[in-house]
Protein backbone atom coordinates (compact mmCIF):
# COMPACT_ATOMS: atom_id res chain seq x y z
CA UNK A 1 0.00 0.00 0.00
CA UNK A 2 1.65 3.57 -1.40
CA UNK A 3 -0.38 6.26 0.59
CA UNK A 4 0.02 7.90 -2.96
CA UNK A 5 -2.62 5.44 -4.65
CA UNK A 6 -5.00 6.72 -2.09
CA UNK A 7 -5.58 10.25 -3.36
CA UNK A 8 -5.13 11.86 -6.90
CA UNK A 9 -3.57 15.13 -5.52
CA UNK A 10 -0.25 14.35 -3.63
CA UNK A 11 0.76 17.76 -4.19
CA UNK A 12 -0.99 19.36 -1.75
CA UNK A 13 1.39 17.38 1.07
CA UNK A 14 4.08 18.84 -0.86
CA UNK A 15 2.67 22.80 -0.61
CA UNK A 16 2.58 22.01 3.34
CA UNK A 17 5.97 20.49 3.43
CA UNK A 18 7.31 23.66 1.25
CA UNK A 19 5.02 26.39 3.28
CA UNK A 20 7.12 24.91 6.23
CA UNK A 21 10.32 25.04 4.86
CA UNK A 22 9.86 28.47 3.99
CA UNK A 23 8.74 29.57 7.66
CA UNK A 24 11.78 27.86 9.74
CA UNK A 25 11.05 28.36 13.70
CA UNK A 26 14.06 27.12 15.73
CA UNK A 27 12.89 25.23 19.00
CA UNK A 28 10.39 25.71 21.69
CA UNK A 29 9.82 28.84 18.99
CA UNK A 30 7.60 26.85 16.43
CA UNK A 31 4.24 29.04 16.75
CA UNK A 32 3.69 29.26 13.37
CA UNK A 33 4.56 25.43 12.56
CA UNK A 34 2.58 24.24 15.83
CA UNK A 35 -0.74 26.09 14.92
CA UNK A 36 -0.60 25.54 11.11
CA UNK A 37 -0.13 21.00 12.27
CA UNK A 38 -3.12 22.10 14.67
CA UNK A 39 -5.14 23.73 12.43
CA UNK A 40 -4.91 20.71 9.93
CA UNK A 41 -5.57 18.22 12.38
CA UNK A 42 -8.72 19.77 13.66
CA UNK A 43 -10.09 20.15 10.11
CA UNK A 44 -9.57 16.52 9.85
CA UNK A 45 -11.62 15.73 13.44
CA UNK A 46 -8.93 14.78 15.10
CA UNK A 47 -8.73 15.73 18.69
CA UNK A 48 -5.82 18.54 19.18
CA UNK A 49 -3.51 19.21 22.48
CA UNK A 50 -2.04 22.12 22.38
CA UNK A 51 0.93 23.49 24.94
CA UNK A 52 2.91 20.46 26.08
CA UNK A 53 6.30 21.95 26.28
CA UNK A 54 5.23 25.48 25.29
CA UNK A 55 4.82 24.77 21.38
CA UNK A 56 4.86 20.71 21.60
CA UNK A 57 1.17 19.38 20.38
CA UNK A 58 -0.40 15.40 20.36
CA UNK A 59 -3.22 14.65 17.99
CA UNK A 60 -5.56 12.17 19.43
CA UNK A 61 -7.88 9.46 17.07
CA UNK A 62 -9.65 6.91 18.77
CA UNK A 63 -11.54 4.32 16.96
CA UNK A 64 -13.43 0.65 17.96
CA UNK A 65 -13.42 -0.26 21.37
CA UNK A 66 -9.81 -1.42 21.67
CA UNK A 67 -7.63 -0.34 24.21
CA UNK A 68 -4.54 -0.75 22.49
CA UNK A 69 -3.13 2.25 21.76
CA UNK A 70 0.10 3.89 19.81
CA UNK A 71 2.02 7.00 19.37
CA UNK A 72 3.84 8.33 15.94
CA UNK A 73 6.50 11.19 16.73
CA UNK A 74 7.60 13.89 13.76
CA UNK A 75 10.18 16.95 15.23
CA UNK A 76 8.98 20.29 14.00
CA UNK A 77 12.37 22.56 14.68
CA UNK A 78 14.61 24.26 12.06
CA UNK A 79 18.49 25.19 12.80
CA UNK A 80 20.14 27.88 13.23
CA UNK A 81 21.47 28.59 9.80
CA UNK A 82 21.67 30.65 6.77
CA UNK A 83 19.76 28.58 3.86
CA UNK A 84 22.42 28.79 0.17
CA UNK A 85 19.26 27.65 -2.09
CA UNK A 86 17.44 30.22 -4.54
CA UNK A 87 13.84 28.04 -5.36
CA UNK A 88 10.61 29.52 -4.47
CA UNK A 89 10.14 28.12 -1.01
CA UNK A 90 13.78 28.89 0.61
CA UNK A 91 13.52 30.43 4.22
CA UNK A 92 12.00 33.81 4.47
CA UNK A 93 14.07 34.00 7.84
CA UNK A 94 17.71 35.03 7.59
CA UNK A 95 19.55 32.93 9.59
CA UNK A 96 17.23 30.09 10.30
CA UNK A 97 16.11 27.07 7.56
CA UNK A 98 14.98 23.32 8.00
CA UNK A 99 18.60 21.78 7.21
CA UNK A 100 17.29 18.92 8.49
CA UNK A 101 14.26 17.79 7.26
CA UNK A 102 12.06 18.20 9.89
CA UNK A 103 9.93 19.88 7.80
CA UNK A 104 9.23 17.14 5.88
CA UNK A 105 9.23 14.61 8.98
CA UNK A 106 5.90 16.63 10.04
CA UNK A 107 4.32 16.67 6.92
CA UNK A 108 4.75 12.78 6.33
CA UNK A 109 3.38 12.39 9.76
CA UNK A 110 0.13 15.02 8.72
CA UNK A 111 -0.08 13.00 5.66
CA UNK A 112 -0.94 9.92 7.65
CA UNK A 113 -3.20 11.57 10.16
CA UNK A 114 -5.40 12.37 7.21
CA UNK A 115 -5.21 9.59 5.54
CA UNK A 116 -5.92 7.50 8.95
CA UNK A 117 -8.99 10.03 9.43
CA UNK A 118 -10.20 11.02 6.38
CA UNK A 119 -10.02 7.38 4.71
CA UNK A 120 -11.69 5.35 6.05
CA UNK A 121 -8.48 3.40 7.59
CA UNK A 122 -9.32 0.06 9.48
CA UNK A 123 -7.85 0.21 13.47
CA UNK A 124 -9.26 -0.45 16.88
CA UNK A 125 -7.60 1.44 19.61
CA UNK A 126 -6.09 4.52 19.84
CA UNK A 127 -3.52 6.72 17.84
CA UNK A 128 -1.31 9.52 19.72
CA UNK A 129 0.21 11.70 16.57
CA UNK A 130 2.95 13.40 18.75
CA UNK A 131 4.63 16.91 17.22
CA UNK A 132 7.43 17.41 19.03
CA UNK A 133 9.16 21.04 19.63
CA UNK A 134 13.23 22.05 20.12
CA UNK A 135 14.74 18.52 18.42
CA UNK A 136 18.00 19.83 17.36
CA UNK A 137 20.78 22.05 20.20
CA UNK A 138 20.60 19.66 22.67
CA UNK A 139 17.24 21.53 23.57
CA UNK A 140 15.66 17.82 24.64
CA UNK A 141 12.39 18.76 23.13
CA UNK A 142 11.28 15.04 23.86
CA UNK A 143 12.39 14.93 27.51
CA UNK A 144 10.27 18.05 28.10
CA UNK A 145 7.30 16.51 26.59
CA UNK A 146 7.93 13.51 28.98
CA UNK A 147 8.56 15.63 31.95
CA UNK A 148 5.04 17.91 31.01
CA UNK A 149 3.24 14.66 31.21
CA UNK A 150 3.20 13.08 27.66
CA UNK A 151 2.72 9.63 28.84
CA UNK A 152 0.82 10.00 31.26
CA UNK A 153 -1.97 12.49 29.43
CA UNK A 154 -1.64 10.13 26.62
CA UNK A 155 -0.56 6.48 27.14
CA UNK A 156 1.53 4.99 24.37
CA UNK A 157 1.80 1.14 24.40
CA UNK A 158 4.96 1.82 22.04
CA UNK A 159 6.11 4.79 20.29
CA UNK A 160 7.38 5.08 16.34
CA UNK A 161 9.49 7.64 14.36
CA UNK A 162 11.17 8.22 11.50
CA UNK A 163 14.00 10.18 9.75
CA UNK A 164 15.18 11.10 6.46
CA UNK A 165 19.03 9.82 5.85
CA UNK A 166 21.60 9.29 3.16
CA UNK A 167 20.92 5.26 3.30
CA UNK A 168 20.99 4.47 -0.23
CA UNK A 169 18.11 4.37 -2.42
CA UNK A 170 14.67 6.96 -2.70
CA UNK A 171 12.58 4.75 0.01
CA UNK A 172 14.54 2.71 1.65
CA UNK A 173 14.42 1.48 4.83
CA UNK A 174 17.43 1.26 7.46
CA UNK A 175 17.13 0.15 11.25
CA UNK A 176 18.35 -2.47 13.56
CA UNK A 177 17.38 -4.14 16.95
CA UNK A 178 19.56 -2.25 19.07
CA UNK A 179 21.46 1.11 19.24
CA UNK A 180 21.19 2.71 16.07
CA UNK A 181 22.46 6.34 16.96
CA UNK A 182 24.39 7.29 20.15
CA UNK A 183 24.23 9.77 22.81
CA UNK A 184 25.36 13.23 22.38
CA UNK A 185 27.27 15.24 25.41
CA UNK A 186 29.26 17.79 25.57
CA UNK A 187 31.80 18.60 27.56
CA UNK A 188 33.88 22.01 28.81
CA UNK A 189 36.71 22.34 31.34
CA UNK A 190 38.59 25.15 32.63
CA UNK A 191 42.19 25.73 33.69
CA UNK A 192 42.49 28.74 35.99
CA UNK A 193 46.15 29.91 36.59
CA UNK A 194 47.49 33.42 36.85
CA UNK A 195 47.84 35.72 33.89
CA UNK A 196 50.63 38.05 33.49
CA UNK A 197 52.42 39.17 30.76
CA UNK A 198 53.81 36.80 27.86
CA UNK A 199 57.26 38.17 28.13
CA UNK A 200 57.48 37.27 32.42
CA UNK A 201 55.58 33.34 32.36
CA UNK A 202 57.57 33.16 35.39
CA UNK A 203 55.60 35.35 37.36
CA UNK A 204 51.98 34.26 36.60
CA UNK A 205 51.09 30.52 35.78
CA UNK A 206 50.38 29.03 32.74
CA UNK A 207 46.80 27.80 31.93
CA UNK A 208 46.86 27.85 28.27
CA UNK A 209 50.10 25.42 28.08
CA UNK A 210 47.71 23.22 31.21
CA UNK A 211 45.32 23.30 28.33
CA UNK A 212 47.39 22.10 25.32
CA UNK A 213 48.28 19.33 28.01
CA UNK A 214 44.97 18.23 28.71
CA UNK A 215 43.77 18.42 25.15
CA UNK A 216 46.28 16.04 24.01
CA UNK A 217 45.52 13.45 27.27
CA UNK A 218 41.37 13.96 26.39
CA UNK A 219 42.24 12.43 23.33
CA UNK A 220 43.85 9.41 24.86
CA UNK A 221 40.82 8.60 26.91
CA UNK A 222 38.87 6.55 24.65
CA UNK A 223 41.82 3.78 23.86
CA UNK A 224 42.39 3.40 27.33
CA UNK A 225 38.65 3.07 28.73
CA UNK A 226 36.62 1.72 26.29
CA UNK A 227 36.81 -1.94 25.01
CA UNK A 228 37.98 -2.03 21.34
CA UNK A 229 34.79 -4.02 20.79
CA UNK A 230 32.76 -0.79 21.66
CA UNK A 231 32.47 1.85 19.76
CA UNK A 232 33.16 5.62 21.52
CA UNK A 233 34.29 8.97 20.64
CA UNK A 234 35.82 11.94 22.56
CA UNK A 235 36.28 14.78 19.78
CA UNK A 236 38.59 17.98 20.96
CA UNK A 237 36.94 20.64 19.29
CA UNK A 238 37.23 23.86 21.13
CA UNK A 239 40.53 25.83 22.38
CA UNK A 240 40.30 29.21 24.00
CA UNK A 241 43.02 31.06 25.60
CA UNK A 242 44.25 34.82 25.33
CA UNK A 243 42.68 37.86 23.02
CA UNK A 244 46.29 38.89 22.63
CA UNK A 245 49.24 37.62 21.78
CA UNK A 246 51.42 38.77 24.23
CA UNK A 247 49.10 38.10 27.25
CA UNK A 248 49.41 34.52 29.34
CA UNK A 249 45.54 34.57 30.81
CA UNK A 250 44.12 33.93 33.75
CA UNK A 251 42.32 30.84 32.46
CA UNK A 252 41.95 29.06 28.96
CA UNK A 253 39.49 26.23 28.31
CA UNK A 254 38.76 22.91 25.68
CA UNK A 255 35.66 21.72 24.96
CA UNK A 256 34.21 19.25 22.52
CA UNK A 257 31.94 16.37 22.17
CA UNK A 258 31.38 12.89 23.59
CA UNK A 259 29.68 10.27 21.52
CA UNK A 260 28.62 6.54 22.73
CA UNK A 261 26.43 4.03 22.56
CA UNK A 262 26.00 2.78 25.82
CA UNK A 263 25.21 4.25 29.09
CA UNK A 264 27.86 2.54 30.75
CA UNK A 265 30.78 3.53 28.21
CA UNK A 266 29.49 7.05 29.01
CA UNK A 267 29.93 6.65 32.37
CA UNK A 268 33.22 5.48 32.43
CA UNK A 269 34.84 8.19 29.73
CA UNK A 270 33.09 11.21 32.15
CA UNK A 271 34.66 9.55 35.15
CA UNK A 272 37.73 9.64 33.17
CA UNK A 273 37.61 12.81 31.55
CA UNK A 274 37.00 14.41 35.01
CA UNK A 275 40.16 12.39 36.69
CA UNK A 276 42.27 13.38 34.01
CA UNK A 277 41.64 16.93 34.09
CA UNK A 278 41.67 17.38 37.73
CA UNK A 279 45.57 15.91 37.43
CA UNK A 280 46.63 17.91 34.42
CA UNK A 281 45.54 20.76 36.23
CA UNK A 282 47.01 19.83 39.37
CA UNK A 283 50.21 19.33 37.83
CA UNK A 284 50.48 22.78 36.08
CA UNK A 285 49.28 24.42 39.32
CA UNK A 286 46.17 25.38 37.90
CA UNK A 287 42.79 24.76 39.15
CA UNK A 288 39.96 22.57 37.08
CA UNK A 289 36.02 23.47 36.54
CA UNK A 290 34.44 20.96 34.80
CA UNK A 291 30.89 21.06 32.83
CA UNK A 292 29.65 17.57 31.35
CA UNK A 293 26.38 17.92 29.88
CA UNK A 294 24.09 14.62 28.66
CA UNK A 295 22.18 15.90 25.83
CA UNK A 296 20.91 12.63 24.60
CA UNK A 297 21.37 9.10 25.48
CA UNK A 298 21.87 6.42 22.67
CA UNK A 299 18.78 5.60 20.22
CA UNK A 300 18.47 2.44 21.40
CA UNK A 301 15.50 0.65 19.62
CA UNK A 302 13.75 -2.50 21.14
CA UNK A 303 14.03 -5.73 19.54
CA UNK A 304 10.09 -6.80 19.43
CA UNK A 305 9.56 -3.40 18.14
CA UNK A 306 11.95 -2.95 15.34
CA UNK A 307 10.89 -6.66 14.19
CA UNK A 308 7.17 -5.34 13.99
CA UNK A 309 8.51 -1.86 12.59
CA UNK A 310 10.91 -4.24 9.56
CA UNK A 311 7.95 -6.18 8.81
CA UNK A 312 5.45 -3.18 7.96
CA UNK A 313 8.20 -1.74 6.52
CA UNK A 314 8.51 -4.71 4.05
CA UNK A 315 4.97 -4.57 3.17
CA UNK A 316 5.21 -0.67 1.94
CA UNK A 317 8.63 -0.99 0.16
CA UNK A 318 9.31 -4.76 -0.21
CA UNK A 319 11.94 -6.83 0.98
CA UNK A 320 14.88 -5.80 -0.73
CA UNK A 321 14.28 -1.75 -0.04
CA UNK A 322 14.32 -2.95 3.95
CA UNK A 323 17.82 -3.00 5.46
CA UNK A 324 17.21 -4.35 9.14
CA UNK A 325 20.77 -4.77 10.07
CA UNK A 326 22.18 -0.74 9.65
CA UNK A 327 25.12 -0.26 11.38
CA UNK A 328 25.06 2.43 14.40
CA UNK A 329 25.64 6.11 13.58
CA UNK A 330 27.68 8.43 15.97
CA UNK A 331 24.92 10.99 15.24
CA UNK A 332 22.02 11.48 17.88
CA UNK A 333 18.08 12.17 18.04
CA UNK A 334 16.72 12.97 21.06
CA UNK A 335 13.74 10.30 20.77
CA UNK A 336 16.29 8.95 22.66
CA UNK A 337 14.32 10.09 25.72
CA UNK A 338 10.96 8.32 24.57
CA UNK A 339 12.60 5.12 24.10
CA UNK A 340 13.54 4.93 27.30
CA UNK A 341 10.70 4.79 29.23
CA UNK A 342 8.12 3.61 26.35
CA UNK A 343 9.25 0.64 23.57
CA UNK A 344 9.84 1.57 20.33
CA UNK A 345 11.20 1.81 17.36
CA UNK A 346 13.29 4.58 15.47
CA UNK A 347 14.23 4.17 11.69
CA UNK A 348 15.93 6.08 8.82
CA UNK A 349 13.99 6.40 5.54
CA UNK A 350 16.20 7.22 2.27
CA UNK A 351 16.35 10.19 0.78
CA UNK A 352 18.58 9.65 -1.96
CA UNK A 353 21.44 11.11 -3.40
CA UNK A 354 19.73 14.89 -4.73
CA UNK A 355 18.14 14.04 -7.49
CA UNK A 356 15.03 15.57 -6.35
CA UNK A 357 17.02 19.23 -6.46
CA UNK A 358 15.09 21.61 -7.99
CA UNK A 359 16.17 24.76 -10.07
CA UNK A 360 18.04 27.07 -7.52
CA UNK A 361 19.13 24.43 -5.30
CA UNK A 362 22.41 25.09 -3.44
CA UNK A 363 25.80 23.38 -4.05
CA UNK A 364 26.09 21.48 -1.19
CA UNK A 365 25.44 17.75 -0.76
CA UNK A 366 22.27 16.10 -0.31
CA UNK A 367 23.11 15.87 3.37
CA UNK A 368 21.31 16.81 6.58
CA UNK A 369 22.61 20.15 8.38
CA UNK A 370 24.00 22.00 5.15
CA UNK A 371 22.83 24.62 3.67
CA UNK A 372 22.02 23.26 0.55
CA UNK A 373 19.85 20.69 1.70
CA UNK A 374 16.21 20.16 0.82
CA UNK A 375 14.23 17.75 1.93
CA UNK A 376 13.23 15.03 -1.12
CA UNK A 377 9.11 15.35 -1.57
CA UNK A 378 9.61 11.82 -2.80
CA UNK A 379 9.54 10.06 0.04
CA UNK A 380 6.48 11.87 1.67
CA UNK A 381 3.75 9.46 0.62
CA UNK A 382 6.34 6.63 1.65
CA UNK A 383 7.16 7.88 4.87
CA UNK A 384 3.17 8.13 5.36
CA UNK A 385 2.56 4.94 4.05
CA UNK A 386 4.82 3.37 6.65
CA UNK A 387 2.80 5.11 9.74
CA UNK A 388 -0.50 4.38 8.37
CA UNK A 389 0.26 0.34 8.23
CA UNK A 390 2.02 0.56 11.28
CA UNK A 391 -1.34 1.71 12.93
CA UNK A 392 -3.15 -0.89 10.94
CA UNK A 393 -0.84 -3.55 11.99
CA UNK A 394 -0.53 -2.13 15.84
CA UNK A 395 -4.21 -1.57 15.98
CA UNK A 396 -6.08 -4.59 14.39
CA UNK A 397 -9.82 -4.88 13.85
CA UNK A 398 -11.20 -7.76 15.52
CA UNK A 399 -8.47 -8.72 18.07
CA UNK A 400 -8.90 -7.77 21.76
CA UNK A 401 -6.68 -5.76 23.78
């Protein structure tokens, strides 16, 4: 079933996608985007929720008598960047575009509310369409939802999303049973010594050569923690010292990112991070603040779920456009959150290789977060095909709760 044999006009799923793309709204700021999936809904007679997490929203459509229930997640947010393409529905927002397809991630999931309302769609039980706010940053859009009640207001025997990726082919399908992205943290630590004058270090001390120290030993970390059988990263990205060159500061700091896949390997390479700092800065005299920040934990899917998820999946898009075995990615989502305290199931969707780009695209690659990207309209009906059989499948006419 193509949710594109359903209705003659799939164009006007592609004027909401591009309306959207046009009107970028970085997170918890996604007014516009919020009421316009609102709006929609309601004209469809599905039951809106506005306000969870300031501009978060669920869509509610109950049908039968079954209790079952599930919940379908699309991220509304935009980044913080300058959009490079020229066509008719680039960002009217300096500074702010949807680099990452989230744009098209709420329309797909708007396409199947309508079709799942408007259609005539067989289900018993319950469907939670959840429109998440502040995605991207490390904002934890998701937590808040969880933390404002989400689960509670609207129970969600498991919970599905997708995401558009460079996985190959228009359509296809990439998850696995297990971690599939990994956490995202961030880390930045401070050497305080005593500044004085670049031509006199003898009289102050040093943090910025404490720094250069400890930037070298961060780097070490991983090798020396973390099993060679696991996969971890500790990226050095930052180094700040002195405005001038002939000034030692008072303090100078690194900073950069931690990825992993495992709660435990995060554990361990903070624990780490933190002992090694503290000695570096011991050594040079210096004194250590330390900031670790989780963002995210690891996408870790579960394995009942992703099955179910594989096997709908083959039914949209066939067995050969289905690749259930993907190999983790040190990228994050923060759906994270949901799947740890509801099962569930997170998957990629193809987007191709830019094809799709229209007159005026950009020339960057058809990759998320650039500013050349667009997301490919392609894959809308596809992407809504997959959450309309999953409720189908979840939510089965004639078999009890």
């Amino acid at each position: 079933m193509n949710l594109a044999d359903s209705f003659a006009d799939v164009t006007r799923f592609v004027a909401i996608r591009r309306d959207i793309h046009a009107h970028p709204e970085l997170g918890f700021e996604e007014h516009r985007t919020s009421e316009k999936v609102a709006q929609l809904l309601e004209e469809w007679g599905i039951e809106v929720h506005r306000g969870i997490a300031g501009t978060g929203l669920v869509g509610v459509l109950r049908r039968g008598t079954g209790q079952r229930t599930i919940g379908l997640r699309a991220d509304m947010d935009a980044l913080p960047l300058h959009e490079a393409n020229e066509f008719a529905h680039k960002s009217t927002h300096a500074g702010r575009m949807h680099a990452c397809g989230h744009d098209g991630h709420t329309t797909m999931l708007l396409a199947a509310a309508w079709h799942l309302a408007q259609k005539g769609s067989q289900f018993d039980g319950t469907v939670h369409f959840i429109f998440q706010p502040a995605e991207e940053m490390g904002k934890a859009g998701a937590k808040k939802m969880i933390q404002d009640g989400l689960f509670d207001r609207f129970p969600c025997d498991a919970v599905f999303a997708l995401h558009n990726f460079p996985v190959g082919e228009v359509g296809r399908f990439a998850l696995n049973e297990g971690a599939l992205m990994a956490s995202s943290n961030t880390y930045r630590i401070t050497l305080r010594g005593r500044g004085t004058h670049a031509s006199m270090p003898h009289t102050g001390i040093d943090p910025v050569a404490a720094v250069i120290t400890l930037a070298q030993q961060l780097q070490t970390i991983v090798p020396r923690t973390i099993a060679s059988t696991e996969r971890a990263l500790l990226a050095v990205t930052q180094l700040q010292g002195s405005d001038a060159p002939n000034v030692i500061p008072d303090s100078a700091t690194v900073g950069g990112t931690v990825r992993t896949f495992s709660i435990d390997a995060l554990d361990k390479i903070e624990a780490r991070l933190r002992t090694v700092a503290e000695g570096v800065a011991a050594a040079h005299e210096c004194t250590a603040e330390i900031s670790f920040n989780r963002a995210s934990p690891p996408v870790v899917n579960h394995a009942a779920e992703a099955r179910f998820a594989a096997g709908v999946m083959r039914e949209v898009v066939g067995d050969d456009m289905v690749t259930d075995d993907f190999p983790a990615v040190m990228g994050a989502e923060d759906f994270a959150h949901m799947l740890q305290v509801r099962p569930g199931c997170y998957a990629f969707l193809g987007n191709g290789d830019g094809d799709h780009r229209l007159d005026g695209h950009g020339p960057g690659p058809c990759i998320i977060h650039n500013t050349s990207f667009d997301f490919n309209d392609e894959i809308i009906p596809i992407g809504a095909s997959y959450f309309v059989k999953l409720v189908e499948r979840w939510l089965p006419v004639g078999v009890s709760a």
